[in-house]
N, C-alpha and C. Protein backbone atom coordinates (compact mmCIF):
# COMPACT_ATOMS: atom_id res chain seq x y z
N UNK A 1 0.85 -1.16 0.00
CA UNK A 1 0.00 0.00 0.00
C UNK A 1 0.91 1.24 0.00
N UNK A 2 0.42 2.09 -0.99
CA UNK A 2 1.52 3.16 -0.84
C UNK A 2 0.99 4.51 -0.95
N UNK A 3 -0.65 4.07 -0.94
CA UNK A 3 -1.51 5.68 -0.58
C UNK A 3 -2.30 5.46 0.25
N UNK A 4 -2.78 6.54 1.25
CA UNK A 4 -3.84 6.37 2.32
C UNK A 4 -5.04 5.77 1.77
N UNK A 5 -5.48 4.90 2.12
CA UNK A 5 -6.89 4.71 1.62
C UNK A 5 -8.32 5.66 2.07
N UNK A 6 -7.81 6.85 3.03
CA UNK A 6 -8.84 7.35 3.51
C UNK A 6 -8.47 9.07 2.88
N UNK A 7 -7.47 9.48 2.60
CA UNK A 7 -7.18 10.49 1.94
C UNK A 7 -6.58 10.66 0.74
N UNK A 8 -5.84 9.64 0.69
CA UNK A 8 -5.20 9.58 -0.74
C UNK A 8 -3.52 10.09 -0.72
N UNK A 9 -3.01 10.14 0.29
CA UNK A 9 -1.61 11.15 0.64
C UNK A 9 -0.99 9.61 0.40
N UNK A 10 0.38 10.22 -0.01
CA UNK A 10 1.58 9.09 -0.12
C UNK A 10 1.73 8.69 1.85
N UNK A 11 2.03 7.39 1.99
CA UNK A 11 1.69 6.82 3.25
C UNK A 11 3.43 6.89 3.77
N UNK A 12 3.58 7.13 4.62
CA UNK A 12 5.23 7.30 5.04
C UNK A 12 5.24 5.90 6.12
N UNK A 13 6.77 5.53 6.21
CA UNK A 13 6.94 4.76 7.41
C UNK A 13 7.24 5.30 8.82
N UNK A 14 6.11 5.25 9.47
CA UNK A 14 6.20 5.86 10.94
C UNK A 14 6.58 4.70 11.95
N UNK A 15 7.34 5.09 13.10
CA UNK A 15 7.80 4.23 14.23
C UNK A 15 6.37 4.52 15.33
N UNK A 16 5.28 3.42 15.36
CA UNK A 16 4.30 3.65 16.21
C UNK A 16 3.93 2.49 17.01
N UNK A 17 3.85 3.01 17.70
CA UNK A 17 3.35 1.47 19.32
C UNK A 17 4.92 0.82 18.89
N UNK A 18 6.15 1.70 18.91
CA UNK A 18 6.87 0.27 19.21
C UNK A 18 7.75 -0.57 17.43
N UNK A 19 6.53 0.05 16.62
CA UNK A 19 6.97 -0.60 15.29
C UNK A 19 6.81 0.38 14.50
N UNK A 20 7.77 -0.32 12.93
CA UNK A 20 7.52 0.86 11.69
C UNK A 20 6.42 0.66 10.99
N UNK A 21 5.17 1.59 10.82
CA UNK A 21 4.16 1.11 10.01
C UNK A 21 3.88 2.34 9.21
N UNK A 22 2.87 1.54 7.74
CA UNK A 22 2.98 2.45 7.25
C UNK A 22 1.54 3.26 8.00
N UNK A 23 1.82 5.02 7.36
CA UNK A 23 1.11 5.38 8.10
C UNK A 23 0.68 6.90 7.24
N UNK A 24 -0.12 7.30 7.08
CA UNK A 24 -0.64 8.55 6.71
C UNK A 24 -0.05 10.00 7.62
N UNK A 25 0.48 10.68 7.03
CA UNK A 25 1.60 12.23 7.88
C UNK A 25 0.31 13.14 8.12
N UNK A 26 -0.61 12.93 7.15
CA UNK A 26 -1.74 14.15 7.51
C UNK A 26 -2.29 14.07 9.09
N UNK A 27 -2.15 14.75 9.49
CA UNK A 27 -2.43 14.83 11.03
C UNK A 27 -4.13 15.00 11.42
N UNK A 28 -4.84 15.13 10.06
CA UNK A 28 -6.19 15.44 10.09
C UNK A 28 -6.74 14.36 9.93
N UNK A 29 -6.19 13.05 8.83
CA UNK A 29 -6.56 11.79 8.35
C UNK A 29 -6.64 11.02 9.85
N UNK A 30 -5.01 11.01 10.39
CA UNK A 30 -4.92 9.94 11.01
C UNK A 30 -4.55 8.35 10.64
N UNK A 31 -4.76 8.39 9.68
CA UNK A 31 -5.04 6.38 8.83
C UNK A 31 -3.29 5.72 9.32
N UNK A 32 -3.53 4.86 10.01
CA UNK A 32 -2.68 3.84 10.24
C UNK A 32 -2.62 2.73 9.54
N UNK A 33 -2.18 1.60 9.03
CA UNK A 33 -2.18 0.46 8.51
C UNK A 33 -1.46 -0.60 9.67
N UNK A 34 -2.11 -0.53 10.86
CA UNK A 34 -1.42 -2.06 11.72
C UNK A 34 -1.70 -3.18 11.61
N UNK A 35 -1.89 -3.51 10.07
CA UNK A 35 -1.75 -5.03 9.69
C UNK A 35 -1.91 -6.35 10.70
N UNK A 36 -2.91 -6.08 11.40
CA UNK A 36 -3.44 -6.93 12.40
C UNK A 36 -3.50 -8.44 11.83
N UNK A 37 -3.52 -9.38 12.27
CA UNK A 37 -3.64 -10.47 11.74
C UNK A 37 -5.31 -11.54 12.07
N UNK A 38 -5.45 -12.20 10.55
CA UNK A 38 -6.63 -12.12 10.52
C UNK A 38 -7.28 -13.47 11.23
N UNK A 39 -8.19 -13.72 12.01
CA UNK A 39 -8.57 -14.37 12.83
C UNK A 39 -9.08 -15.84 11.72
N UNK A 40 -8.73 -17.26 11.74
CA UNK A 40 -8.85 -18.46 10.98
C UNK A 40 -8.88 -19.17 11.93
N UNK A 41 -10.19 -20.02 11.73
CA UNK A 41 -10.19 -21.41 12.62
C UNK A 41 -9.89 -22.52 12.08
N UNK A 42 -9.58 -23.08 12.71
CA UNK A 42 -8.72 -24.89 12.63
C UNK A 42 -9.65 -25.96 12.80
N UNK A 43 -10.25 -27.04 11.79
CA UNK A 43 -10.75 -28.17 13.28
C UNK A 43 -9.70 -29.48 12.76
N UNK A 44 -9.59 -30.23 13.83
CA UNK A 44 -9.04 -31.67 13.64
C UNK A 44 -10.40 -32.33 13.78
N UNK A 45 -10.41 -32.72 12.74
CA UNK A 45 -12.13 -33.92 12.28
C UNK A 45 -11.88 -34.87 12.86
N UNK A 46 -12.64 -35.38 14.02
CA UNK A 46 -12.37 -37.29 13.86
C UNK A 46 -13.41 -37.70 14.01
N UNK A 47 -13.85 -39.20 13.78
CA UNK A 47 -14.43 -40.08 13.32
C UNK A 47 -14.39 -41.40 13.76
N UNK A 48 -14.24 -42.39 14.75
CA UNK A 48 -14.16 -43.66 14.45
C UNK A 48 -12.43 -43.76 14.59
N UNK A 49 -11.74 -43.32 15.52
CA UNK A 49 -10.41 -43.17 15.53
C UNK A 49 -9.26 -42.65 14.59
N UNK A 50 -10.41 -41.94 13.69
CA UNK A 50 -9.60 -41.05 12.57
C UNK A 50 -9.68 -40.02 12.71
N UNK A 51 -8.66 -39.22 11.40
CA UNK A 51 -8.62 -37.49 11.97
C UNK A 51 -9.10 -37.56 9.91
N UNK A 52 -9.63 -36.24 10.00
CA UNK A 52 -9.75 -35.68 8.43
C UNK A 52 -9.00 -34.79 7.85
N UNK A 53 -8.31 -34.93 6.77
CA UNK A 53 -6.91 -34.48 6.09
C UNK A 53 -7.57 -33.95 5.19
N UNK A 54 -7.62 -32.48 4.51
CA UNK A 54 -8.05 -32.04 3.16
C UNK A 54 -7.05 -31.08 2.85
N UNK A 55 -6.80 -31.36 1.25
CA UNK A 55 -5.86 -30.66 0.26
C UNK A 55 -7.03 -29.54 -0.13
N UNK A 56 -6.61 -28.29 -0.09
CA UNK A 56 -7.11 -27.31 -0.36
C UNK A 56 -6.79 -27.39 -1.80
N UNK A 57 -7.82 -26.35 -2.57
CA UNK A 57 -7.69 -26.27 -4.09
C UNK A 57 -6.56 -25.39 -4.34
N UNK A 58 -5.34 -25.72 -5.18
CA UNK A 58 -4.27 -24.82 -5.52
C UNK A 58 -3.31 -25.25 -4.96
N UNK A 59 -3.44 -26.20 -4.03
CA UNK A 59 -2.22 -26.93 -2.99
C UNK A 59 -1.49 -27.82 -3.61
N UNK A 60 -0.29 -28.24 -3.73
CA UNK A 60 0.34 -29.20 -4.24
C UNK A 60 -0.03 -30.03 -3.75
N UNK A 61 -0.24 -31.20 -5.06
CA UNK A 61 -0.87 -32.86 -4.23
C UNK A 61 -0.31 -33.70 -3.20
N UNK A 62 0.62 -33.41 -2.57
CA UNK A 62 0.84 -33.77 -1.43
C UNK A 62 0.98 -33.43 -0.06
N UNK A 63 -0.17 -32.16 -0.16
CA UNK A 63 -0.39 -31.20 0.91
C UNK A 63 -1.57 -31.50 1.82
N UNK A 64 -1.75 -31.51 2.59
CA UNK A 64 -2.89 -32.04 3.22
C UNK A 64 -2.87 -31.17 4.67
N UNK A 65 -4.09 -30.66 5.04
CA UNK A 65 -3.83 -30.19 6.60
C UNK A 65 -5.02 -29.99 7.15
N UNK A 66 -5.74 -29.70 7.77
CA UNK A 66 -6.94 -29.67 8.85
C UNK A 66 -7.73 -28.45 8.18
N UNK A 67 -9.61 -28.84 8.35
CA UNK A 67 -9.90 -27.71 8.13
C UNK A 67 -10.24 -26.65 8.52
N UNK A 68 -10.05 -25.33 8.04
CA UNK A 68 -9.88 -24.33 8.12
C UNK A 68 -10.67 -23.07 7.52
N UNK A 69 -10.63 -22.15 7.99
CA UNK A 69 -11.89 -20.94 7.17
C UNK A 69 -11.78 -19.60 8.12
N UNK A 70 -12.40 -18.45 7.87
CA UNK A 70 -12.31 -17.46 8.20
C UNK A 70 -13.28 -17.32 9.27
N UNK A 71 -13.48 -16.24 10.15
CA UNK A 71 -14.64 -16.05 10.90
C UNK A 71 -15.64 -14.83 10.27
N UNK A 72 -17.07 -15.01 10.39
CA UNK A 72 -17.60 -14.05 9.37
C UNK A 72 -18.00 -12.97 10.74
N UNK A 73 -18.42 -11.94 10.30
CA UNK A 73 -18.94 -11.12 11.00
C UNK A 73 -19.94 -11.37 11.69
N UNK A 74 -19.82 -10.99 13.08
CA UNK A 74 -20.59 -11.38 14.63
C UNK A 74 -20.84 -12.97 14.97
N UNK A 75 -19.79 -13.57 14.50
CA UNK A 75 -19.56 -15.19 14.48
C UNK A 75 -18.22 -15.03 15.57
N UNK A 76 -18.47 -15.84 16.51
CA UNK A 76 -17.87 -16.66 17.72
C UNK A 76 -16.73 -18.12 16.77
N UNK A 77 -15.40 -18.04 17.17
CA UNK A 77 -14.85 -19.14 16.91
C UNK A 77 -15.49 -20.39 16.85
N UNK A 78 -15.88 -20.84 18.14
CA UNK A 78 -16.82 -21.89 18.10
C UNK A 78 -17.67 -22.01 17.00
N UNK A 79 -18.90 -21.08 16.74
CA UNK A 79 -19.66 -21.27 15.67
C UNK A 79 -18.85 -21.37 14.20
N UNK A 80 -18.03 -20.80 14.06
CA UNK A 80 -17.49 -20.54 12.80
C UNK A 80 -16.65 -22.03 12.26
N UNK A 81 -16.03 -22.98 13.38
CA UNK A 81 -15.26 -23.99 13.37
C UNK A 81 -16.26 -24.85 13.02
N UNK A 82 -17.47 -24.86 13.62
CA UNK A 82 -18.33 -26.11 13.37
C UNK A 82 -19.17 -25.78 12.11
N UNK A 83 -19.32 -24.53 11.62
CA UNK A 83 -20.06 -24.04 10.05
C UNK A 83 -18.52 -24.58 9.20
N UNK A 84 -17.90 -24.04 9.32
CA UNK A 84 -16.14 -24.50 8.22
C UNK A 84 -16.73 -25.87 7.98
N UNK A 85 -16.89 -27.09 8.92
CA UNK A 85 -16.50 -28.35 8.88
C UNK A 85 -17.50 -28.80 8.15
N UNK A 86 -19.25 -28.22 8.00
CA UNK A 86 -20.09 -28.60 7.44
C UNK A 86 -19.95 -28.09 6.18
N UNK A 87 -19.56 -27.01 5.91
CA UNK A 87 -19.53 -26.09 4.39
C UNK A 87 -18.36 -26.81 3.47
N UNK A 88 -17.29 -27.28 4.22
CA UNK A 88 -16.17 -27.85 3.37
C UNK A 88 -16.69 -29.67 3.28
N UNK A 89 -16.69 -30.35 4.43
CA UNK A 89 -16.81 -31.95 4.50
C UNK A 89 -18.31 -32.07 3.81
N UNK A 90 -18.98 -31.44 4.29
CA UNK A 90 -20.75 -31.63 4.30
C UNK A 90 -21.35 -32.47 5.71
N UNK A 91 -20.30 -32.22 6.57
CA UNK A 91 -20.69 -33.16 7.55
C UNK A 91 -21.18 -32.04 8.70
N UNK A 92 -22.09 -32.90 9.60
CA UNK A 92 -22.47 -32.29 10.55
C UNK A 92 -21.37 -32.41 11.71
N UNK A 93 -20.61 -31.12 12.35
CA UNK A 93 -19.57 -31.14 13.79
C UNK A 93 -19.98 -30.87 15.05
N UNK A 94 -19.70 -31.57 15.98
CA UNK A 94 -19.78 -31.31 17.75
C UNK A 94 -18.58 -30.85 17.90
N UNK A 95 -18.31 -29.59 18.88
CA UNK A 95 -17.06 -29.26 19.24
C UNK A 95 -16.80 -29.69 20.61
N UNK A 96 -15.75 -30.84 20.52
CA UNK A 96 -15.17 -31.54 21.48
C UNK A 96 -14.57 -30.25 22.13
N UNK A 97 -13.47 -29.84 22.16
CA UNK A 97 -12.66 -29.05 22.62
C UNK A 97 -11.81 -28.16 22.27
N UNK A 98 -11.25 -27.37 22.67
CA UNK A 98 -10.73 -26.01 22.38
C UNK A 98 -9.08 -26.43 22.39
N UNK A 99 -8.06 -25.99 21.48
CA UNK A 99 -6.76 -27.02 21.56
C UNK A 99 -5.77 -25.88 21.71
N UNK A 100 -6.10 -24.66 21.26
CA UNK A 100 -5.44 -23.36 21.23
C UNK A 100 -4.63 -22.41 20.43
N UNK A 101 -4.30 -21.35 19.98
CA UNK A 101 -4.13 -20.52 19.34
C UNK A 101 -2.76 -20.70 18.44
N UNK A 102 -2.43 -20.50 17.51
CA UNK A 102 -1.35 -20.20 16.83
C UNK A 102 -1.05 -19.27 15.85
N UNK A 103 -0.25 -18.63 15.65
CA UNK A 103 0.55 -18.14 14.66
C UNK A 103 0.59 -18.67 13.77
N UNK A 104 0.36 -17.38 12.27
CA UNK A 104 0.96 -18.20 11.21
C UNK A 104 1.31 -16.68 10.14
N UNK A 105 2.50 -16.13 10.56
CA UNK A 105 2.90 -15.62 10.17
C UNK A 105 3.13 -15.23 8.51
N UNK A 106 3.32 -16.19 7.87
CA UNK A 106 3.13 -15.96 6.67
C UNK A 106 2.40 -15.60 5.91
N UNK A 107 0.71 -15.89 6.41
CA UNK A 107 -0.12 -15.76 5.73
C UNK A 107 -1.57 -14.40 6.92
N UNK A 108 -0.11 -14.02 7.95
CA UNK A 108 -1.05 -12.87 8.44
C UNK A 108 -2.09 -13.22 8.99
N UNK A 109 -1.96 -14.63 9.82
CA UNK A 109 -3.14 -15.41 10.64
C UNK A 109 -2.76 -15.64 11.70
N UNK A 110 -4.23 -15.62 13.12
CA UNK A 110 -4.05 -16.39 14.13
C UNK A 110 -4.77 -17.36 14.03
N UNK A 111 -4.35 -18.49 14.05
CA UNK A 111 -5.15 -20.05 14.19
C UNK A 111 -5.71 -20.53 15.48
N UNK A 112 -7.23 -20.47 15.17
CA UNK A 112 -7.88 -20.97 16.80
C UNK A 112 -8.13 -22.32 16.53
N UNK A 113 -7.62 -23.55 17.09
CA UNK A 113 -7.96 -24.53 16.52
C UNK A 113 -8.64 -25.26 17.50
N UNK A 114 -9.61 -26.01 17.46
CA UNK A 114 -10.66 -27.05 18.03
C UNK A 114 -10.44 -28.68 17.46
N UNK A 115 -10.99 -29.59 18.15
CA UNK A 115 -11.50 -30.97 18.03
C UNK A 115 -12.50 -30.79 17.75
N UNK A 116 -12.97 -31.00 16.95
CA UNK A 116 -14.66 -31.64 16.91
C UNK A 116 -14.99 -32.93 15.68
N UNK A 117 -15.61 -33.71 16.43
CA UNK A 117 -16.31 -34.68 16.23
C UNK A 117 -17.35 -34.71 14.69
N UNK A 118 -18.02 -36.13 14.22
CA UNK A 118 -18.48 -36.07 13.59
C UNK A 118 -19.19 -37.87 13.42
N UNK A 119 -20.14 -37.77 12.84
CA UNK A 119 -20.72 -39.24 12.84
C UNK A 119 -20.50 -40.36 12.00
N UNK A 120 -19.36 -39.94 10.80
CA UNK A 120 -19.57 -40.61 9.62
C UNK A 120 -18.24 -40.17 8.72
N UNK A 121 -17.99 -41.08 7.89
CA UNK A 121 -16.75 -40.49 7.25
C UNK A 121 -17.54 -40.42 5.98
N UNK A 122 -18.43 -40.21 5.41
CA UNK A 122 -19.08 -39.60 4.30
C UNK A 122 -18.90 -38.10 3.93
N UNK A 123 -17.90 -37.88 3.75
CA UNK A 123 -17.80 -36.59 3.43
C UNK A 123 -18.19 -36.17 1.76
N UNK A 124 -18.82 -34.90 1.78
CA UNK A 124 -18.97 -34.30 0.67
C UNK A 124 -18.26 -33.01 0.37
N UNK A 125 -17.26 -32.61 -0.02
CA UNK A 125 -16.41 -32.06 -0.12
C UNK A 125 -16.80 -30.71 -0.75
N UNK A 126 -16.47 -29.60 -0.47
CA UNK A 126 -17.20 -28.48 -0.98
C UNK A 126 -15.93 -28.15 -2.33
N UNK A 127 -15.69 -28.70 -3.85
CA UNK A 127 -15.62 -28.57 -4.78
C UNK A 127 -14.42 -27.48 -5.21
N UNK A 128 -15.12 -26.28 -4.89
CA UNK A 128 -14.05 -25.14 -4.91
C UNK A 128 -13.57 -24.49 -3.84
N UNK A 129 -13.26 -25.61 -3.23
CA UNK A 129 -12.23 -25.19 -1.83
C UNK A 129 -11.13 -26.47 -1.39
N UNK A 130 -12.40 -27.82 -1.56
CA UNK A 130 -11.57 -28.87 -1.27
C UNK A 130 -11.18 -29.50 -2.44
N UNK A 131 -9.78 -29.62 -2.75
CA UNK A 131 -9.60 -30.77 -3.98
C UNK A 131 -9.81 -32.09 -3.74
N UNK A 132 -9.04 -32.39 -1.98
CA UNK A 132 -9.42 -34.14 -2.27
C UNK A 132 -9.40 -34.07 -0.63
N UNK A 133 -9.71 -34.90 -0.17
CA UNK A 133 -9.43 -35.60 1.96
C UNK A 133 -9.22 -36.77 1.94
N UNK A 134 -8.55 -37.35 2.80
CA UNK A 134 -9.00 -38.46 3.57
C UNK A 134 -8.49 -38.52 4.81
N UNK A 135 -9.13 -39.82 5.04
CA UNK A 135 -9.28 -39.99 6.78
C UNK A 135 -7.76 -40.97 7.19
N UNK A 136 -7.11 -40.45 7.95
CA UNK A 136 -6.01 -41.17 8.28
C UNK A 136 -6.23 -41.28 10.08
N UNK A 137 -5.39 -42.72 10.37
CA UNK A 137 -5.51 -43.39 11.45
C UNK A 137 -4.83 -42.49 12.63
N UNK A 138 -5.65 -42.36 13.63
CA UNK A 138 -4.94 -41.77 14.46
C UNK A 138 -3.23 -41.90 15.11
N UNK A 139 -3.85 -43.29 15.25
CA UNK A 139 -2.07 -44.39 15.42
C UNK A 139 -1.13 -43.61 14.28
N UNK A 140 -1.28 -43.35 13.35
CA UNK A 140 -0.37 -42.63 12.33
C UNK A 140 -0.66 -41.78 11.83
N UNK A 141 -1.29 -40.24 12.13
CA UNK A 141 -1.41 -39.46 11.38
C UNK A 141 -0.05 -38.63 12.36
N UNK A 142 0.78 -37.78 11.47
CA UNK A 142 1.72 -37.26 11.82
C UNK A 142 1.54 -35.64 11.51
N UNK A 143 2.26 -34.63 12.49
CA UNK A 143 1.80 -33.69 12.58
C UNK A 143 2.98 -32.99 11.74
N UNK A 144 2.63 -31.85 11.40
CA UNK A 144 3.85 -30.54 10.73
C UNK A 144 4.44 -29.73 11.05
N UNK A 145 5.54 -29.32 10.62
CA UNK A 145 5.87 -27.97 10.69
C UNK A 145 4.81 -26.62 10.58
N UNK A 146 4.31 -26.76 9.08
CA UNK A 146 3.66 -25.10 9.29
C UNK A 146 2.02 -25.32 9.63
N UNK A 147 1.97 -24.13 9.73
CA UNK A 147 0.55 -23.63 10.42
C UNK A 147 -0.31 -24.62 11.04
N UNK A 148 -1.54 -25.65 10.55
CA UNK A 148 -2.00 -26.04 11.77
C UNK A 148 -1.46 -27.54 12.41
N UNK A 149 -0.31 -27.96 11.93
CA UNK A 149 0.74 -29.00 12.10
C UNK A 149 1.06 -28.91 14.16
N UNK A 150 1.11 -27.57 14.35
CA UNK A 150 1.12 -27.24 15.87
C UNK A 150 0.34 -27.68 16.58
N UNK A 151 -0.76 -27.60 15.97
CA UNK A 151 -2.57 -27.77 16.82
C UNK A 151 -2.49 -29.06 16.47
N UNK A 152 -2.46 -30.32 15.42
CA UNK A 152 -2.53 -31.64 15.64
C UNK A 152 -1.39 -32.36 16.55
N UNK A 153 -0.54 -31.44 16.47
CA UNK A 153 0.98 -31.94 17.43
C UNK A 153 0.53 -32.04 19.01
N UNK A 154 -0.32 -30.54 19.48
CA UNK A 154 -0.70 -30.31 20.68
C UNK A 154 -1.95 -31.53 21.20
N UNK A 155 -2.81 -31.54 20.28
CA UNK A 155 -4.04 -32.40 20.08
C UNK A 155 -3.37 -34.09 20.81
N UNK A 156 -2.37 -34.53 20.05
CA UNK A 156 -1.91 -35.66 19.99
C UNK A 156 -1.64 -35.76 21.27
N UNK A 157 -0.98 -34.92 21.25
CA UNK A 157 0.08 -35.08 22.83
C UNK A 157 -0.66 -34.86 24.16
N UNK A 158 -2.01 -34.14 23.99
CA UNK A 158 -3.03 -34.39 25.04
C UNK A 158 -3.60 -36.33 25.22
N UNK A 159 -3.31 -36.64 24.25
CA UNK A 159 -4.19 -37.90 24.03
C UNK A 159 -3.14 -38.72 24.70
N UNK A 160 -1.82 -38.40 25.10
CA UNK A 160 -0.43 -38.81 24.94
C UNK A 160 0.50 -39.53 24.49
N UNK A 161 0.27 -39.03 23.29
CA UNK A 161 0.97 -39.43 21.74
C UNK A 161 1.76 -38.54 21.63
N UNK A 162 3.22 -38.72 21.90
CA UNK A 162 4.24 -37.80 21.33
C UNK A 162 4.40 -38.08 19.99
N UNK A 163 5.13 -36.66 19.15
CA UNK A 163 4.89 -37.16 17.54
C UNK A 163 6.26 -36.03 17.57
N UNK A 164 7.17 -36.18 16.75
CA UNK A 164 8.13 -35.55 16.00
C UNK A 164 7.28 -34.27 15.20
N UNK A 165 7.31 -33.38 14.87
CA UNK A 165 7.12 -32.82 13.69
C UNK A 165 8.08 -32.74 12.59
N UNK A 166 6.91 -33.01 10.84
CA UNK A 166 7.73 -33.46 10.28
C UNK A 166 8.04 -31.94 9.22
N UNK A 167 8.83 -31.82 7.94
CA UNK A 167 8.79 -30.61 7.41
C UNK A 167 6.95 -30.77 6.45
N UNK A 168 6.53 -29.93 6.20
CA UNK A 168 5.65 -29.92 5.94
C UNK A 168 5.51 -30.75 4.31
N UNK A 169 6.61 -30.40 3.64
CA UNK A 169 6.44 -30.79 2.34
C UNK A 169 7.02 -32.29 2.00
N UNK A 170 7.12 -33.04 3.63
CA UNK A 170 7.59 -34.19 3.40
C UNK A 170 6.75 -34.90 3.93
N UNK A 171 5.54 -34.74 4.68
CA UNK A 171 4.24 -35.14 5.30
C UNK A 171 3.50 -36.30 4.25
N UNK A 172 4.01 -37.24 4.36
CA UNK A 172 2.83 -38.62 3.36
C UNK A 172 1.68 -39.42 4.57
N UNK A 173 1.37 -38.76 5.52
CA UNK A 173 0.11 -39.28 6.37
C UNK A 173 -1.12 -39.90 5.05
């Protein structure tokens, strides 16, 4: 961004709260850009002693990770984790439990991630989001390096399953 979006002035780098951001000089505008990071929920699906793995559309075919989605306006994590799981799987979710927050720097996200449950491994896959899933065994599903690789690592290790994390692009669960 390199003009205010609220005045239109070339945006300078100001040192504010601590950091350099960009920032609007007009003293009348005000407009900051603190690139807040955007709130994404996580669920780990299981089933019958399985967890649910889906390759997002655009992902290299050997990508696989938990699903995931945005929170919409005046939507609660909770609600938003258990709408994700029906809108992407087609399945109906119970939210077991709350597993906790992460970072994901790259993509300007905090990850709230949950357990929740489900009745059936019939999934119907929502088309232009999911390319492909499947259900891998708990006994062996292995967790990752990036983004929600943390939250199945944490998940596991409540159950007390220690797991290595592996690099992400070497993950064949």
């Amino acid at each position: 961004m390199k003009y205010c979006p609220q005045c239109g002035s070339p945006l300078l780098r100001l040192e504010l709260s601590g950091r350099v951001r960009p920032a609007c000089p007009d003293a009348k505008c005000g407009f900051v850009h603190w690139n807040n990071p955007i709130p994404v929920v996580a669920a780990i699906v299981e089933h019958a002693d399985e967890v649910c793995l889906v390759r997002n559309v655009g992902w290299p075919a050997h990508w696989y990770g938990l699903v995931t989605g945005f929170l919409e306006s005046g939507e609660m994590p909770e609600e938003a984790v258990v709408r994700e799981v029906e809108e992407e799987l087609g399945l109906v979710g119970r939210l077991e439990s709350y597993i906790g927050m992460y970072e994901f720097y790259r993509a300007n996200q905090l990850l709230i991630a949950y357990h929740v449950s489900v009745d059936s491994h019939d999934v119907e896959t929502c088309k232009h989001e999911i390319a492909d899933h499947k259900w891998v065994p708990i006994a062996t599903v292995q967790p990752w390096t990036a983004g929600t690789g943390r939250a199945l690592r944490d998940w596991l290790a409540a159950r007390g399953i220690e797991r290595e994390m592996v690099d992400f692009d070497r993950v064949s669960n």
